[in-house]
Protein backbone atom coordinates (compact mmCIF):
# COMPACT_ATOMS: atom_id res chain seq x y z
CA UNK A 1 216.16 267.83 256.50
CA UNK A 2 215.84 265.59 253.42
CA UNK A 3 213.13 262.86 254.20
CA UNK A 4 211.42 260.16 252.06
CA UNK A 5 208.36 258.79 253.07
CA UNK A 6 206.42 255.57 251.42
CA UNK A 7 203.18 254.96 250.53
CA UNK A 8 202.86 250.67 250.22
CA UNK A 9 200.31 247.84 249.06
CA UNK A 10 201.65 244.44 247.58
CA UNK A 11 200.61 243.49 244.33
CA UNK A 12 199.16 247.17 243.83
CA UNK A 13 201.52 249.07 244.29
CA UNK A 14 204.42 252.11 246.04
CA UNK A 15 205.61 254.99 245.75
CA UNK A 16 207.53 257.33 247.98
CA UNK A 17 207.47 261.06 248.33
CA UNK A 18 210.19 262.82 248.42
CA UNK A 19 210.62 266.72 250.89
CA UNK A 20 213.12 268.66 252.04
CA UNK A 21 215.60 269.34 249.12
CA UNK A 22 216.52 272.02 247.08
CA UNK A 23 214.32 272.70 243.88
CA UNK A 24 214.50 271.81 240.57
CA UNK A 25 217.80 269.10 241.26
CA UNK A 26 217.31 265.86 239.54
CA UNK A 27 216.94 262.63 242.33
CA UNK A 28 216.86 258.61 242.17
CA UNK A 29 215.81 256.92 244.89
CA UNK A 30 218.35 254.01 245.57
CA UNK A 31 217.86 250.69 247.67
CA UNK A 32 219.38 248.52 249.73
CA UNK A 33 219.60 245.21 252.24
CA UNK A 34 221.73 246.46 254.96
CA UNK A 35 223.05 249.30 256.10
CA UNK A 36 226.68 249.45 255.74
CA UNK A 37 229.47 252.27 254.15
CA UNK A 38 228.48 253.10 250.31
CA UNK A 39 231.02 256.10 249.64
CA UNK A 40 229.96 258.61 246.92
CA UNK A 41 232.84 260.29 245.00
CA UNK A 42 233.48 263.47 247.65
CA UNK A 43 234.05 260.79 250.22
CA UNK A 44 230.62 261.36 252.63
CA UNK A 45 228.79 257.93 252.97
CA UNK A 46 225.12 257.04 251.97
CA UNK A 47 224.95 254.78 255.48
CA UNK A 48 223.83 251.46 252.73
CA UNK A 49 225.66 248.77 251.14
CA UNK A 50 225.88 248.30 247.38
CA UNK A 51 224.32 245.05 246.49
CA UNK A 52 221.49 243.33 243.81
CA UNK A 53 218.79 245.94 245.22
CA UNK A 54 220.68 249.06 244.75
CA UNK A 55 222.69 247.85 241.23
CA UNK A 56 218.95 247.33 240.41
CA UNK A 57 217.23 250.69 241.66
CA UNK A 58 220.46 253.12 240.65
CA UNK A 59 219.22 253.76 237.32
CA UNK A 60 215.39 252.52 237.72
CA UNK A 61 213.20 255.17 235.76
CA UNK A 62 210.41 255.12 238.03
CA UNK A 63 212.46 255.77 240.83
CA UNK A 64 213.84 258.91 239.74
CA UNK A 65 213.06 262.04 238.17
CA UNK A 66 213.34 265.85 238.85
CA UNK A 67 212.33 267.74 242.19
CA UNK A 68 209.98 270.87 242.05
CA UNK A 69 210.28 274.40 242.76
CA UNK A 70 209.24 273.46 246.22
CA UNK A 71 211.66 270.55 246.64
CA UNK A 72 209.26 267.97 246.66
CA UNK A 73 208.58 265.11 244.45
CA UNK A 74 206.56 261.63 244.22
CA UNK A 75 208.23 259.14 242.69
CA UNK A 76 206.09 256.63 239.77
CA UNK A 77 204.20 253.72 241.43
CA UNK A 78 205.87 250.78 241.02
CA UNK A 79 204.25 247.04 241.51
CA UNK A 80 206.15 245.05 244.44
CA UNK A 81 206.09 241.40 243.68
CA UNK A 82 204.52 239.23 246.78
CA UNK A 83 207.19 236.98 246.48
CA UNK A 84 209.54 239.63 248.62
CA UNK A 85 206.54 240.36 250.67
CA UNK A 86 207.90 240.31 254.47
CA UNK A 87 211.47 241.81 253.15
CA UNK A 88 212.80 244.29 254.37
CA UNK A 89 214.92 247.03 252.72
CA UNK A 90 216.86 250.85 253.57
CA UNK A 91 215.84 253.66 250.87
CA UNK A 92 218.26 256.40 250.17
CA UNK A 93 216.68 259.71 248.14
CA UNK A 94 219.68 261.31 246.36
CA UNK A 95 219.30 264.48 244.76
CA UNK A 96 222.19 265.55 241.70
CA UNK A 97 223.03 268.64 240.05
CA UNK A 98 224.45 267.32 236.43
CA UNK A 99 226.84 264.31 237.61
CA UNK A 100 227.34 265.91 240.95
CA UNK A 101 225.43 264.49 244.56
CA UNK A 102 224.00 267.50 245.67
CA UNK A 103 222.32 265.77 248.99
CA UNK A 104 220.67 263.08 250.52
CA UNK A 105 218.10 261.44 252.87
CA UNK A 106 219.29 259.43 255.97
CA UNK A 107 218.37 255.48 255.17
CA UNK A 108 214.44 254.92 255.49
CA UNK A 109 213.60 251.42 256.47
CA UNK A 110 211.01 249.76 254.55
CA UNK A 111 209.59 246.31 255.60
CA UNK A 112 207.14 244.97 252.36
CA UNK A 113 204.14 243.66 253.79
């Protein structure tokens, strides 16, 4: 299975690792308020809405990158501002091959603390 897991401090810091897919595929990790129905172009559903946090994270360098040969990867640590401390959020890895979604990670709820 495709999993994403978080590692989280305000003010210092997160990142999230990222198991379970196939190697070498290109990811972004995408974000989200509520779950909801967020269709990708061959019709199956990411299980998140499209709103500020996801227009924000869909194309946020740190966020993304390329998977190994093992189909792992860690994502760049990125400062969480205290001001959303006590928000909570769903995470969606995606994984692409060119333009096309390849796979995904069931929602991960993450509550900043």
């Amino acid at each position: 299975d495709e999993l994403i897991s978080f590692l989280t401090k305000i003010g210092l810091g997160i990142l999230f690792e990222l198991s379970g897919f196939n190697a070498n595929r290109a990811y972004q990790v995408v974000a989200a308020r509520n779950l909801g129905n967020l269709f990708i172009p061959d019709g199956r559903n990411l299980g998140i809405t499209y709103d500020n946090f996801t227009a924000f994270t869909r194309n946020l360098p740190e966020l993304g990158g390329n998977f190994s040969s093992t189909g792992e990867a860690t994502t760049s640590s990125i400062t969480i501002p205290a001001r959303i401390s006590g928000t909570s959020m769903y995470l969606v890895a995606i994984a692409f091959n060119g333009s096309e979604f390849k796979a995904f990670s069931d929602p991960t709820k993450v509550t900043f603390q």
